[in-house]
C-alpha atoms as a PDB file:
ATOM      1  CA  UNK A   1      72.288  37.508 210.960  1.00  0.00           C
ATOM      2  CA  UNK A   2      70.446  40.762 209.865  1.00  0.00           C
ATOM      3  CA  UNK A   3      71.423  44.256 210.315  1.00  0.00           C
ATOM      4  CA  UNK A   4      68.391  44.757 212.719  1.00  0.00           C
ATOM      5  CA  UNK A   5      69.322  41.333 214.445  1.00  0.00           C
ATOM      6  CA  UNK A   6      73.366  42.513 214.703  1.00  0.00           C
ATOM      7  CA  UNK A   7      72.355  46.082 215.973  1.00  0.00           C
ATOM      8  CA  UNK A   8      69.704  44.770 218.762  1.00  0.00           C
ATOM      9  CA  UNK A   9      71.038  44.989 222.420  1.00  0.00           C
ATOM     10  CA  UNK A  10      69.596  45.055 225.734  1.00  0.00           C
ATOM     11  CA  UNK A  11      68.495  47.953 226.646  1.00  0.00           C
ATOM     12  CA  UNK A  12      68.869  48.995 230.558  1.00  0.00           C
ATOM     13  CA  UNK A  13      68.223  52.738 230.651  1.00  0.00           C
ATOM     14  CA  UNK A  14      66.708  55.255 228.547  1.00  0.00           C
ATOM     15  CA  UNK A  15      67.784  58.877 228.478  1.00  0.00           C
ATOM     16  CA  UNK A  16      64.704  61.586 228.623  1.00  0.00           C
ATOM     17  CA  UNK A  17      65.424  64.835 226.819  1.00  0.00           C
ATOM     18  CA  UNK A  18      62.807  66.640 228.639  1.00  0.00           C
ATOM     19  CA  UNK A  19      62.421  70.341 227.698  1.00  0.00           C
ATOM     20  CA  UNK A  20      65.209  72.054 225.065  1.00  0.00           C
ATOM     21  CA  UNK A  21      64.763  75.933 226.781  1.00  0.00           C
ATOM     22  CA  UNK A  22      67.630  78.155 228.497  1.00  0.00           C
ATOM     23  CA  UNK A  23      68.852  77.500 231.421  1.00  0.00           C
ATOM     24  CA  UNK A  24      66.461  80.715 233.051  1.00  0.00           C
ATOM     25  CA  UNK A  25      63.684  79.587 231.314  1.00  0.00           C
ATOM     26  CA  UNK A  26      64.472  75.673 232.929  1.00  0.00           C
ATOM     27  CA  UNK A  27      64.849  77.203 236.066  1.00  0.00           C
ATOM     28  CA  UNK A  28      61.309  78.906 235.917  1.00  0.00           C
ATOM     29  CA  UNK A  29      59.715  76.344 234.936  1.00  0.00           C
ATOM     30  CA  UNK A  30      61.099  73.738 237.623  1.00  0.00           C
ATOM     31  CA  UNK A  31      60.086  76.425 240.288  1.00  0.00           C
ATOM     32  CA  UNK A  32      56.528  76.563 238.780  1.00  0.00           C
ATOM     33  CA  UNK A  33      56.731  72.277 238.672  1.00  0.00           C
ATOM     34  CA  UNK A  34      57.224  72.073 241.672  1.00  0.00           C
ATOM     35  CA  UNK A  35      54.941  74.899 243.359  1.00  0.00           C
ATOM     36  CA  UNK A  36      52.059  72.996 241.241  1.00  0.00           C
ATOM     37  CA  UNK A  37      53.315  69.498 242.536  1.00  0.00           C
ATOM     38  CA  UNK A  38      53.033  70.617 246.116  1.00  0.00           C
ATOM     39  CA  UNK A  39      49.557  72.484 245.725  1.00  0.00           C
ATOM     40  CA  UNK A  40      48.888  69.280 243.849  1.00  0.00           C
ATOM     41  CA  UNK A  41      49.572  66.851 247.098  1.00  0.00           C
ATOM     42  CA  UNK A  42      48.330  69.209 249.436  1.00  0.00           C
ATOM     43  CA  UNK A  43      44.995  69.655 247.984  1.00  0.00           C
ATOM     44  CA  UNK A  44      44.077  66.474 247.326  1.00  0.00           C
ATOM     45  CA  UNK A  45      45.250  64.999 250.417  1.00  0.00           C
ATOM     46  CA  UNK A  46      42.871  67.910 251.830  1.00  0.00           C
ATOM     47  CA  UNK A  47      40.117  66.490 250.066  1.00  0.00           C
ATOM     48  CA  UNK A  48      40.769  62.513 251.238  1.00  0.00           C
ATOM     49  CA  UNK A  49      41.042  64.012 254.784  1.00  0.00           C
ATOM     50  CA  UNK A  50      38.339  65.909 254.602  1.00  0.00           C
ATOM     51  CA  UNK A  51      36.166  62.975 253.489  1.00  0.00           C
ATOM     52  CA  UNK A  52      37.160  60.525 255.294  1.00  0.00           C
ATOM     53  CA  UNK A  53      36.814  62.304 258.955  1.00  0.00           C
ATOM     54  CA  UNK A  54      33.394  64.935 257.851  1.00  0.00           C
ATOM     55  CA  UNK A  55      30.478  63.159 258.642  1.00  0.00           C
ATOM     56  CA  UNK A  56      28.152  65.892 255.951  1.00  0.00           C
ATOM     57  CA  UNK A  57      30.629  64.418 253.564  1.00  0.00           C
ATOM     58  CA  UNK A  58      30.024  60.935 253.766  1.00  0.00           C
ATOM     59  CA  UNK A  59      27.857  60.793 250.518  1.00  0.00           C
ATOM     60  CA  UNK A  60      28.445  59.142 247.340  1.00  0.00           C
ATOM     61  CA  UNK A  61      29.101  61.869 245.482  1.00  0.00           C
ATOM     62  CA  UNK A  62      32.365  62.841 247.930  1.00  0.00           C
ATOM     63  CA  UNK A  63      33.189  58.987 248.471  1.00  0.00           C
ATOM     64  CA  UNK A  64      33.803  59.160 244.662  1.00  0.00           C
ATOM     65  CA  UNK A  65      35.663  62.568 244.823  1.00  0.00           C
ATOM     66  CA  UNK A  66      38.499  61.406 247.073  1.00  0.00           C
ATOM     67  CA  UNK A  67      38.609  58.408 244.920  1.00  0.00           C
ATOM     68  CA  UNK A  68      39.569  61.048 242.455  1.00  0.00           C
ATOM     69  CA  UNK A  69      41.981  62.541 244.460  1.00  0.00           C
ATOM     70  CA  UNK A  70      43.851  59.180 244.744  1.00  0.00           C
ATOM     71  CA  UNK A  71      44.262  58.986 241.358  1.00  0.00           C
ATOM     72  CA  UNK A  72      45.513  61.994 240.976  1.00  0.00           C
ATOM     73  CA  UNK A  73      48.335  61.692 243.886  1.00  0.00           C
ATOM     74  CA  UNK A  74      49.467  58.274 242.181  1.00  0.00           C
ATOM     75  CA  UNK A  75      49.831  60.355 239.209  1.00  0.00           C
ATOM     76  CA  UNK A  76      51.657  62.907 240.584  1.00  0.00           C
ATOM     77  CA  UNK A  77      53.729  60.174 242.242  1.00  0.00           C
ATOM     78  CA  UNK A  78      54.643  59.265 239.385  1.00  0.00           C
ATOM     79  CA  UNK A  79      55.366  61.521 236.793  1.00  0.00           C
ATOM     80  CA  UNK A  80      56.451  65.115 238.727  1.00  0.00           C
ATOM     81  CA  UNK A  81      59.738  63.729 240.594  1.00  0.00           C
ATOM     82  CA  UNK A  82      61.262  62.161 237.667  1.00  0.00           C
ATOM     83  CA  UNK A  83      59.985  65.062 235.296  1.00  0.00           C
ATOM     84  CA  UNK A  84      61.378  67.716 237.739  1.00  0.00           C
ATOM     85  CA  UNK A  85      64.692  66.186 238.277  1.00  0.00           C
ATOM     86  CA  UNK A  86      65.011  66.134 234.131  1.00  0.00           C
ATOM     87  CA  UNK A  87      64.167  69.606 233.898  1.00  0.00           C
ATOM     88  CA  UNK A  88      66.286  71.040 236.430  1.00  0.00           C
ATOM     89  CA  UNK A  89      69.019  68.815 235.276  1.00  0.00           C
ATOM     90  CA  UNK A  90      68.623  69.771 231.158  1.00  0.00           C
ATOM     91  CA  UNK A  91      67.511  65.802 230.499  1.00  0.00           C
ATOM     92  CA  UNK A  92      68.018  62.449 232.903  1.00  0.00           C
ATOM     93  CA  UNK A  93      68.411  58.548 232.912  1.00  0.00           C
ATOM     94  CA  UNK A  94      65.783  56.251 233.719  1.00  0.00           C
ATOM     95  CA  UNK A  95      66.226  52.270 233.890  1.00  0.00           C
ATOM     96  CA  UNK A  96      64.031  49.946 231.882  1.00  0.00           C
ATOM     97  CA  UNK A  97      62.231  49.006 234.603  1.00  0.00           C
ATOM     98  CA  UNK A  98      61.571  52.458 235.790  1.00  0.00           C
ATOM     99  CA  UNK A  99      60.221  53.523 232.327  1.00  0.00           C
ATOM    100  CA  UNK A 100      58.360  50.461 232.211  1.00  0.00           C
ATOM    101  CA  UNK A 101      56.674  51.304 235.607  1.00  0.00           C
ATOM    102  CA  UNK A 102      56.335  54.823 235.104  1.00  0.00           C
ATOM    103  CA  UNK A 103      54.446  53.622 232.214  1.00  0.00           C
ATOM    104  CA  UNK A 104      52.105  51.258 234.185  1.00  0.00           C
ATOM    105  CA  UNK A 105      51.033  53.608 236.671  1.00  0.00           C
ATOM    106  CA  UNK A 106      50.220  56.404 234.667  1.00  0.00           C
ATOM    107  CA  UNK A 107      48.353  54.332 231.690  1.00  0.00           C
ATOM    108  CA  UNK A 108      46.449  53.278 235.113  1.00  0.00           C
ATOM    109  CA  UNK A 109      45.729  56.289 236.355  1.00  0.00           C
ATOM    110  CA  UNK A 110      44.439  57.487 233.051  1.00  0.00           C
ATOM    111  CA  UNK A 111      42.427  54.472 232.239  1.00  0.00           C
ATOM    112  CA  UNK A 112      41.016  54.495 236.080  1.00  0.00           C
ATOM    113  CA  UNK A 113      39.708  58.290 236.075  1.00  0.00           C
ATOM    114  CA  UNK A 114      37.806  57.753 232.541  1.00  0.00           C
ATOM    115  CA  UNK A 115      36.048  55.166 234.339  1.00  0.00           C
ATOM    116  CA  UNK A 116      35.417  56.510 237.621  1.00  0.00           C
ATOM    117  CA  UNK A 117      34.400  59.663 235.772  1.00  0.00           C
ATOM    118  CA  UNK A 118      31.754  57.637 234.015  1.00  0.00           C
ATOM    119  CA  UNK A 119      30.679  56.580 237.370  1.00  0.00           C
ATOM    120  CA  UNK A 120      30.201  60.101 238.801  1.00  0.00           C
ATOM    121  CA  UNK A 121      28.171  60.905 235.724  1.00  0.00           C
ATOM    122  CA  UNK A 122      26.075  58.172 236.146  1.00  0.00           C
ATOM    123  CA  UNK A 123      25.602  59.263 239.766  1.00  0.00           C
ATOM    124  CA  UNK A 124      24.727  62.659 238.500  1.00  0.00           C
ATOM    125  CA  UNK A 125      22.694  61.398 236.272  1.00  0.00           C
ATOM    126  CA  UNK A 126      20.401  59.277 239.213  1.00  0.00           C
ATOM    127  CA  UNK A 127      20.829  62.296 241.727  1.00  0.00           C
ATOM    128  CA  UNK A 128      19.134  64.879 239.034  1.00  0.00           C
ATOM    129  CA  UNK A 129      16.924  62.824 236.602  1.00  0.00           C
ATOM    130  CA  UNK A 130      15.710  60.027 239.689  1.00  0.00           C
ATOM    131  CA  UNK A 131      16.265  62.153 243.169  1.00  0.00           C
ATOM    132  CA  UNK A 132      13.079  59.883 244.647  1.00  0.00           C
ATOM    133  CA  UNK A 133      15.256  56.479 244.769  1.00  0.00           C
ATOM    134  CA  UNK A 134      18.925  58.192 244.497  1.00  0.00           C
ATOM    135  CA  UNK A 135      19.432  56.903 247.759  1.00  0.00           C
ATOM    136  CA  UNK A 136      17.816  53.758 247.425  1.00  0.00           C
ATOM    137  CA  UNK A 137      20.052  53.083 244.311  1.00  0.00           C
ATOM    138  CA  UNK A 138      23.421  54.648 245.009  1.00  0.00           C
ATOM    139  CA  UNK A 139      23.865  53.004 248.541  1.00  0.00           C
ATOM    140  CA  UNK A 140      27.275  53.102 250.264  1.00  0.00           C
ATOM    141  CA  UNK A 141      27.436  48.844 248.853  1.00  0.00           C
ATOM    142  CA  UNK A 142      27.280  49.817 245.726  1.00  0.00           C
ATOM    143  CA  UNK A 143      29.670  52.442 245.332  1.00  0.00           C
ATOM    144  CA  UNK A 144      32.025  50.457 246.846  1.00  0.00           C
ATOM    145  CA  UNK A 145      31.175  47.778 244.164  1.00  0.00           C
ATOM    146  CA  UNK A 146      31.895  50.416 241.465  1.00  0.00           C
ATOM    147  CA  UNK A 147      35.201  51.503 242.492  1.00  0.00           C
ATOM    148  CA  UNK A 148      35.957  47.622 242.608  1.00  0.00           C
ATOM    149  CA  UNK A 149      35.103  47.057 239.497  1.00  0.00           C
ATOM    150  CA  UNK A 150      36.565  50.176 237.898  1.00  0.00           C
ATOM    151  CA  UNK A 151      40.202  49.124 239.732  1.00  0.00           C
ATOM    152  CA  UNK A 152      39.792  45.557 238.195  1.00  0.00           C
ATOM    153  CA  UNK A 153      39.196  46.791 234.963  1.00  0.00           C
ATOM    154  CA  UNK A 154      41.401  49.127 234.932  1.00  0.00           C
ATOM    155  CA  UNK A 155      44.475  46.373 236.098  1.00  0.00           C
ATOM    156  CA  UNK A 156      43.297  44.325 233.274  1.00  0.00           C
ATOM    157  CA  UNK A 157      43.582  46.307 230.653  1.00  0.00           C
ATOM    158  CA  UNK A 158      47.064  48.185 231.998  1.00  0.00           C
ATOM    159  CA  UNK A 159      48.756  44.865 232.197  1.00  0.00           C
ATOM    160  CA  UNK A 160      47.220  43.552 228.574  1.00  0.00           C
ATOM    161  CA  UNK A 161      48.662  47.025 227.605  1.00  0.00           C
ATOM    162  CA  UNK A 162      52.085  46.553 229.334  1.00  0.00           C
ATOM    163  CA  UNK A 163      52.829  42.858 228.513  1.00  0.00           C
ATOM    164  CA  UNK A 164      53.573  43.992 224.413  1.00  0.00           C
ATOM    165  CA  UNK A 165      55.558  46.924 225.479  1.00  0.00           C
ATOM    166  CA  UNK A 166      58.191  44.676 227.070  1.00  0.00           C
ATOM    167  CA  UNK A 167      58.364  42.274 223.536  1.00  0.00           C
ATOM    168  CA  UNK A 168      59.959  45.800 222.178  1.00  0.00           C
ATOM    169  CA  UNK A 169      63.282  45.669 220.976  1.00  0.00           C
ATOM    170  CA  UNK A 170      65.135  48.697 221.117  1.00  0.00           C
ATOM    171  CA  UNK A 171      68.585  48.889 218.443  1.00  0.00           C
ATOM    172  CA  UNK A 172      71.246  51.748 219.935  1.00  0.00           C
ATOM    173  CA  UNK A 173      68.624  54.516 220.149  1.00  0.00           C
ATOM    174  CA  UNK A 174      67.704  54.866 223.527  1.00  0.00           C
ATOM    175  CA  UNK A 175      67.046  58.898 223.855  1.00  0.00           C
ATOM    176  CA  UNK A 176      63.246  59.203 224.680  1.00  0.00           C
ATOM    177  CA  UNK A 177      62.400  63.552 223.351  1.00  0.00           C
ATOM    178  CA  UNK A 178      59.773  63.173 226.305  1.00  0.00           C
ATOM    179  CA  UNK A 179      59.826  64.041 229.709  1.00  0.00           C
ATOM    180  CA  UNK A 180      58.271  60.350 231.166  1.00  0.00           C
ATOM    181  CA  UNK A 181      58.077  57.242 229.390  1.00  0.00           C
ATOM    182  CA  UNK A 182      54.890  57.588 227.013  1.00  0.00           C
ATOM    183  CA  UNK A 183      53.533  55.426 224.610  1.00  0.00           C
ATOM    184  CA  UNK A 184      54.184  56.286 221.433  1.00  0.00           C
ATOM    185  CA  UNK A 185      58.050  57.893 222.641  1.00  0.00           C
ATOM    186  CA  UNK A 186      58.651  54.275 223.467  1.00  0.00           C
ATOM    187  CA  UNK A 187      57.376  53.024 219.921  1.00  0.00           C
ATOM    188  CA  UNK A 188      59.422  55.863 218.564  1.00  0.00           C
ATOM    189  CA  UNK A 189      63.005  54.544 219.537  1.00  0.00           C
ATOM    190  CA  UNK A 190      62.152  50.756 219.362  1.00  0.00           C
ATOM    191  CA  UNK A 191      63.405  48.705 216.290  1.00  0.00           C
ATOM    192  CA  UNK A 192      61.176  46.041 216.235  1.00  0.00           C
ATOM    193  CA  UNK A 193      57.721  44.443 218.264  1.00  0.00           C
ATOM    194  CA  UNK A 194      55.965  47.611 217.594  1.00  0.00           C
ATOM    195  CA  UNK A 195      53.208  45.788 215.454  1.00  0.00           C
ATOM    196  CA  UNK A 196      51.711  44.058 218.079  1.00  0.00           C
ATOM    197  CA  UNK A 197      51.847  46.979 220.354  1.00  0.00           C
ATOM    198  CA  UNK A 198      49.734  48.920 217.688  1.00  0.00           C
ATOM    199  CA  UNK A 199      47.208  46.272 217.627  1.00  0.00           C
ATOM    200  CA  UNK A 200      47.037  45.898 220.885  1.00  0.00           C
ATOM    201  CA  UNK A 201      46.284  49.675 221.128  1.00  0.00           C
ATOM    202  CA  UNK A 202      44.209  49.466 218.326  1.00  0.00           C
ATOM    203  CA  UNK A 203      42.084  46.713 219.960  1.00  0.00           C
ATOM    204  CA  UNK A 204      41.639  48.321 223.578  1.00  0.00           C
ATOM    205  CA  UNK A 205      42.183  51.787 223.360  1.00  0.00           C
ATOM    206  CA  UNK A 206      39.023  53.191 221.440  1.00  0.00           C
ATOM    207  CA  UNK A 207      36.649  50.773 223.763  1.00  0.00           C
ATOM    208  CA  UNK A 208      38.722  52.086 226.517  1.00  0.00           C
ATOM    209  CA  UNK A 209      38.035  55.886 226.103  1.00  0.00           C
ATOM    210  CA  UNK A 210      35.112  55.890 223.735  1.00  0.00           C
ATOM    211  CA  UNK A 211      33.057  53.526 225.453  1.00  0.00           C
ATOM    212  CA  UNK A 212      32.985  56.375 229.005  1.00  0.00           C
ATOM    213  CA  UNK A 213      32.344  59.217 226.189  1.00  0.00           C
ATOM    214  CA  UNK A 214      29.192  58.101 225.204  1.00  0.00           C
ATOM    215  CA  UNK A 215      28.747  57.138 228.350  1.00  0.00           C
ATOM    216  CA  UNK A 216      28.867  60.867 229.719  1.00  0.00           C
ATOM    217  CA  UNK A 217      27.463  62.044 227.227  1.00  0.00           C
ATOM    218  CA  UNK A 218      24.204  60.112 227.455  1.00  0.00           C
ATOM    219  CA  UNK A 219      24.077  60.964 230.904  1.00  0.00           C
ATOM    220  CA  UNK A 220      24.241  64.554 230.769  1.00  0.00           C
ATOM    221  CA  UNK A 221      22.001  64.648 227.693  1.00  0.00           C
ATOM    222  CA  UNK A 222      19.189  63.513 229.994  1.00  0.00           C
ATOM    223  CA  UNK A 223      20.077  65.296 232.922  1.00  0.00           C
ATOM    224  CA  UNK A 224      20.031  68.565 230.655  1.00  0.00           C
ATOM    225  CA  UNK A 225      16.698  67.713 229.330  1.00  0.00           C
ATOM    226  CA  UNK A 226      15.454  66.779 232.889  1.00  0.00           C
ATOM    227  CA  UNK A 227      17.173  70.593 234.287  1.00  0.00           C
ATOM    228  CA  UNK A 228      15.488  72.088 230.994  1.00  0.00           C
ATOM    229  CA  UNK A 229      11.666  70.410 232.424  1.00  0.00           C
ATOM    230  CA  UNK A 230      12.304  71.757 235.863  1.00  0.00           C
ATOM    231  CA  UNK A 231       9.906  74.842 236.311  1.00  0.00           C
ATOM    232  CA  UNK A 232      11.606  77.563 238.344  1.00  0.00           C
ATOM    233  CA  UNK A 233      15.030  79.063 237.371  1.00  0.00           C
ATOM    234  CA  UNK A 234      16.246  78.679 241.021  1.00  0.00           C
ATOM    235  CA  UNK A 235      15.747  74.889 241.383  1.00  0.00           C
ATOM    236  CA  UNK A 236      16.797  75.075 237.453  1.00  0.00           C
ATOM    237  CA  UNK A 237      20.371  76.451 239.144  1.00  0.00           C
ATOM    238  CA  UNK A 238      20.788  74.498 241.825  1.00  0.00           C
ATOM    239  CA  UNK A 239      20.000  71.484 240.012  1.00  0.00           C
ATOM    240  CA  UNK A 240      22.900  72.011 237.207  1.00  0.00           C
ATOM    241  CA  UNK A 241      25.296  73.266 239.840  1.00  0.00           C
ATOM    242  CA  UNK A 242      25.179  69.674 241.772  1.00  0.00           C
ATOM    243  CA  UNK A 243      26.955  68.505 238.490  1.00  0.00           C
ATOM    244  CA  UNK A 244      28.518  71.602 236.949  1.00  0.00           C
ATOM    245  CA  UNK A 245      32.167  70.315 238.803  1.00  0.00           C
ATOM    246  CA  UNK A 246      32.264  67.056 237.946  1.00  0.00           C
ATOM    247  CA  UNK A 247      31.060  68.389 234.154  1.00  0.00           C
ATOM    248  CA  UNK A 248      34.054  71.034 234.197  1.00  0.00           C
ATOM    249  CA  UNK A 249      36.928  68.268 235.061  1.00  0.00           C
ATOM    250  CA  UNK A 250      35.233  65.714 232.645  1.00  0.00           C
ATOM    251  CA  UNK A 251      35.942  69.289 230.111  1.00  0.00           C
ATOM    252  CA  UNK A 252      39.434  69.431 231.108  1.00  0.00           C
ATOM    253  CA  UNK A 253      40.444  65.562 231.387  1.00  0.00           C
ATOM    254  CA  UNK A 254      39.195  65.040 228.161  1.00  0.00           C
ATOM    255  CA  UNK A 255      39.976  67.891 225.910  1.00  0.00           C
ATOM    256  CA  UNK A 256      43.644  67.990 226.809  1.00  0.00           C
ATOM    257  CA  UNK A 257      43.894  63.599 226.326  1.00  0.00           C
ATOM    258  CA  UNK A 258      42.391  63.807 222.986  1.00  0.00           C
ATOM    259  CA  UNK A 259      44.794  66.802 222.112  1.00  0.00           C
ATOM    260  CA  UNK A 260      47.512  63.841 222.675  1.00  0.00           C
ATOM    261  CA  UNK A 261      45.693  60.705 221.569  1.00  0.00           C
ATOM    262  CA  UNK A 262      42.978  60.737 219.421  1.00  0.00           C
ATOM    263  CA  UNK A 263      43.405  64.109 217.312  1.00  0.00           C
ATOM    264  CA  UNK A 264      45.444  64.013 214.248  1.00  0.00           C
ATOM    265  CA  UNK A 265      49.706  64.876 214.864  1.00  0.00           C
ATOM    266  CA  UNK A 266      50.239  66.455 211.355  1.00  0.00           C
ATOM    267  CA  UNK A 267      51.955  69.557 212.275  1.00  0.00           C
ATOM    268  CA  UNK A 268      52.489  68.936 215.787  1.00  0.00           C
ATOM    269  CA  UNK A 269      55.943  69.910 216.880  1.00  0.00           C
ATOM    270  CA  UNK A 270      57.332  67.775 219.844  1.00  0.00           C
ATOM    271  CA  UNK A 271      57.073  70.444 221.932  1.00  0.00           C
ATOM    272  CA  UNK A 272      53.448  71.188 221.574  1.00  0.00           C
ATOM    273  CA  UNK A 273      52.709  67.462 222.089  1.00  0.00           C
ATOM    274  CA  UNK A 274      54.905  67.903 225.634  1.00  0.00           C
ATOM    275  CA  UNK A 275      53.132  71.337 226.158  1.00  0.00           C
ATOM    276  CA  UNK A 276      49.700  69.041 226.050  1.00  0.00           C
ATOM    277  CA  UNK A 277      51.204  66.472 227.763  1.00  0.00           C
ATOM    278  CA  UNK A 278      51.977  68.905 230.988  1.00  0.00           C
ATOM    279  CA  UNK A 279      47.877  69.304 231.183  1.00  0.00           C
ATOM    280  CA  UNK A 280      46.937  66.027 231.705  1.00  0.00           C
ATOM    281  CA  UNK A 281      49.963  64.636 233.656  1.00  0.00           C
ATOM    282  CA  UNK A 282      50.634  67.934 236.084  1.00  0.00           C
ATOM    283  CA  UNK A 283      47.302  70.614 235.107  1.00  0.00           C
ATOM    284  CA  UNK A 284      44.413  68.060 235.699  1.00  0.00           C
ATOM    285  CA  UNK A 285      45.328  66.540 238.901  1.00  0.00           C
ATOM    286  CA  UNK A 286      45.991  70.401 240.149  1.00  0.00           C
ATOM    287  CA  UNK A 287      42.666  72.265 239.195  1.00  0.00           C
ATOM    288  CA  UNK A 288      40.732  68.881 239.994  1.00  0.00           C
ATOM    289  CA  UNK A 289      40.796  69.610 243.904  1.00  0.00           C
ATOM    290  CA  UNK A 290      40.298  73.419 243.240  1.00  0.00           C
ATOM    291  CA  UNK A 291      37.332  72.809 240.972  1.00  0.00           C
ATOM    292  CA  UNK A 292      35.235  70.390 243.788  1.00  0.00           C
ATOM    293  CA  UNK A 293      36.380  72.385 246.467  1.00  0.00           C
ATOM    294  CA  UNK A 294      35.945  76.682 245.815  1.00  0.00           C
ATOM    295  CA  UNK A 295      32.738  76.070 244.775  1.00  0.00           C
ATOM    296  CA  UNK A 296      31.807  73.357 246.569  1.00  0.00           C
ATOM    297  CA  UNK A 297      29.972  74.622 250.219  1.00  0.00           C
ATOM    298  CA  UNK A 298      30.450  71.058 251.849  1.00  0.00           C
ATOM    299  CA  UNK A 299      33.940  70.962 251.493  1.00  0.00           C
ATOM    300  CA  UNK A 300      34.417  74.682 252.563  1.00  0.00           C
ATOM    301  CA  UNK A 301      32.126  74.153 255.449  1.00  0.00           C
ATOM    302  CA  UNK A 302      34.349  71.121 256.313  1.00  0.00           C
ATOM    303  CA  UNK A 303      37.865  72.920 256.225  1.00  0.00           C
ATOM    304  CA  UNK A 304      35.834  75.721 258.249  1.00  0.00           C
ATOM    305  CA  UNK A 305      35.110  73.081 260.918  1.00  0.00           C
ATOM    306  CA  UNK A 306      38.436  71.626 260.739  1.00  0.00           C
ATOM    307  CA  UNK A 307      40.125  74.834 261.611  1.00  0.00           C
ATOM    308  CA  UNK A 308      38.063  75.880 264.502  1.00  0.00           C
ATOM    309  CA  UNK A 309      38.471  72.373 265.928  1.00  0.00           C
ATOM    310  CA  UNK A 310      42.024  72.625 265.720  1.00  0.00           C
ATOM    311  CA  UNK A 311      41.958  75.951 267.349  1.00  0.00           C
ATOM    312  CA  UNK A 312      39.968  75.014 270.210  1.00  0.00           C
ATOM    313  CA  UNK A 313      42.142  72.019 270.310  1.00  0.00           C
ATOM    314  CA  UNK A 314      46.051  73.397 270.416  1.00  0.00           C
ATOM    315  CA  UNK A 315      45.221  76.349 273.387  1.00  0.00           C
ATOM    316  CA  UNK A 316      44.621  72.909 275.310  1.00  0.00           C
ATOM    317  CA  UNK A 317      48.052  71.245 274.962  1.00  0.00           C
END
């Protein structure tokens, strides 16, 4: 028997190191956790509400929205409780088969919003650079059929992604310097497996995110050119601003997952990796429901109506 072989075990918990800050410092940043993680919840279930009873927002372009906003509560779901218990508590425990899940539904969540924000561009792209047959196209069908195919998709390549993770054999090192169960933490403290992992990640992930780049980017190359042909500045406006939200989260999402995945780690201390990690997890699923909403005049309009109905409707009990 080998060293490796004689030092393997069976690994039932990991322990996440979280943050390594002062105790006031800890305390501030729980507080500001979880005032984000509630403004989180709130606004997005705002938004699903919203959609789901407004008749002006039963459009595409909203049905995909709370779509959004369903990602972004299983996200939250998923990461903030466990994350906020480690922080207040200097580091926590998580079983195997809570790291493994954790795992699942955020590499889900990821995977599904670079896909459904590939479908909102190419909805953008219809609405601005084909208005004459948007609705002719984008009918209420075949958004459904989107979001079908963007969940199936996504399950497919989570659980091709998963399956590896669980051939990992892990030796006595089971303290994870993260504050949920990422990737390459998990390849970190694992003694052996990890070369099928890699090409596994190798395989799927740059089709995965690359593929809804160019994607995006080839949509809003032609519906700036299109904008650009349009002969008044006011219709010029009002064109880019039916696509200037969804542009701005595609902005955020992006720029803060490549920070973590796809730009070079030379130099990058652990605690700027789990500073860029807090965007994508905690930051994008907050500022996506502020984003469609402030400057959105549907949605205000709709929380305008909602509150007067409400009014008129409580003197009454």
């Amino acid at each position: 028997m080998t060293n490796l072989e004689s030092n393997l075990t069976t690994v039932t918990e990991f322990f996440l190191l979280g943050f390594h800050v002062s105790q006031v410092l800890r305390i501030s940043l729980f507080s500001l956790l979880l005032l984000i993680t509630c403004c989180t919840l709130c606004g997005n279930l705002l938004i699903i509400t919203l959609v789901s009873t407004s008749r002006n927002l039963h459009t595409p372009m909203y049905f995909f929205i709370s779509q959004l906003s369903i990602t972004d509560i299983l996200l939250t779901i998923d990461i903030a409780p466990i994350m906020l218990n480690i922080v207040l508590n200097n580091g926590g425990t998580i079983t195997f088969i809570g790291c493994i899940t954790q795992f699942f539904f955020f590499s889900f969540s990821e995977i599904f919003e670079c896909l459904l924000l590939t479908v909102m561009s190419y909805d953008r792209y219809v609405a601005i650079c084909n208005p004459l047959r948007y609705t002719s196209i984008i009918t209420h069908e075949y958004c459904a059929k989107l979001v079908i195919v963007c969940w199936l998709v996504t399950l497919l390549i989570v659980v091709c992604d998963s399956l590896p993770i669980l051939k990992l054999k892990f030796c006595q090192r089971t303290i994870i310097d993260h504050f949920f169960c990422d990737l390459v933490p998990l390849m970190d403290v694992a003694c052996s497996g990890t070369q099928l992992v890699q090409l596994e990640v190798s395989i799927l992930g740059p089709p995965a995110f690359f593929i809804p780049v160019i994607i995006i980017t080839v949509s809003y190359i032609n519906i700036i050119i299109t904008i650009l042909k349009i002969p008044t500045n006011m219709n010029r406006q009002k064109a880019f601003s039916t696509c200037s939200s969804h542009l701005a989260v595609v902005s955020i999402f992006y720029c803060s997952l490549f920070s973590v995945y796809v730009f070079p780690t030379k130099g990058k201390t652990l605690t700027i990796s789990k500073a860029l990690s807090l965007l994508y997890t905690i930051f994008t699923p907050f500022i996506n429901p502020i984003i469609y909403s402030l400057r959105n005049k549907d949605i205000m309009k709709a929380v305008r109506e909602e509150i007067i109905e409400k009014s008129l409707w409580f003197p009454q009990l």
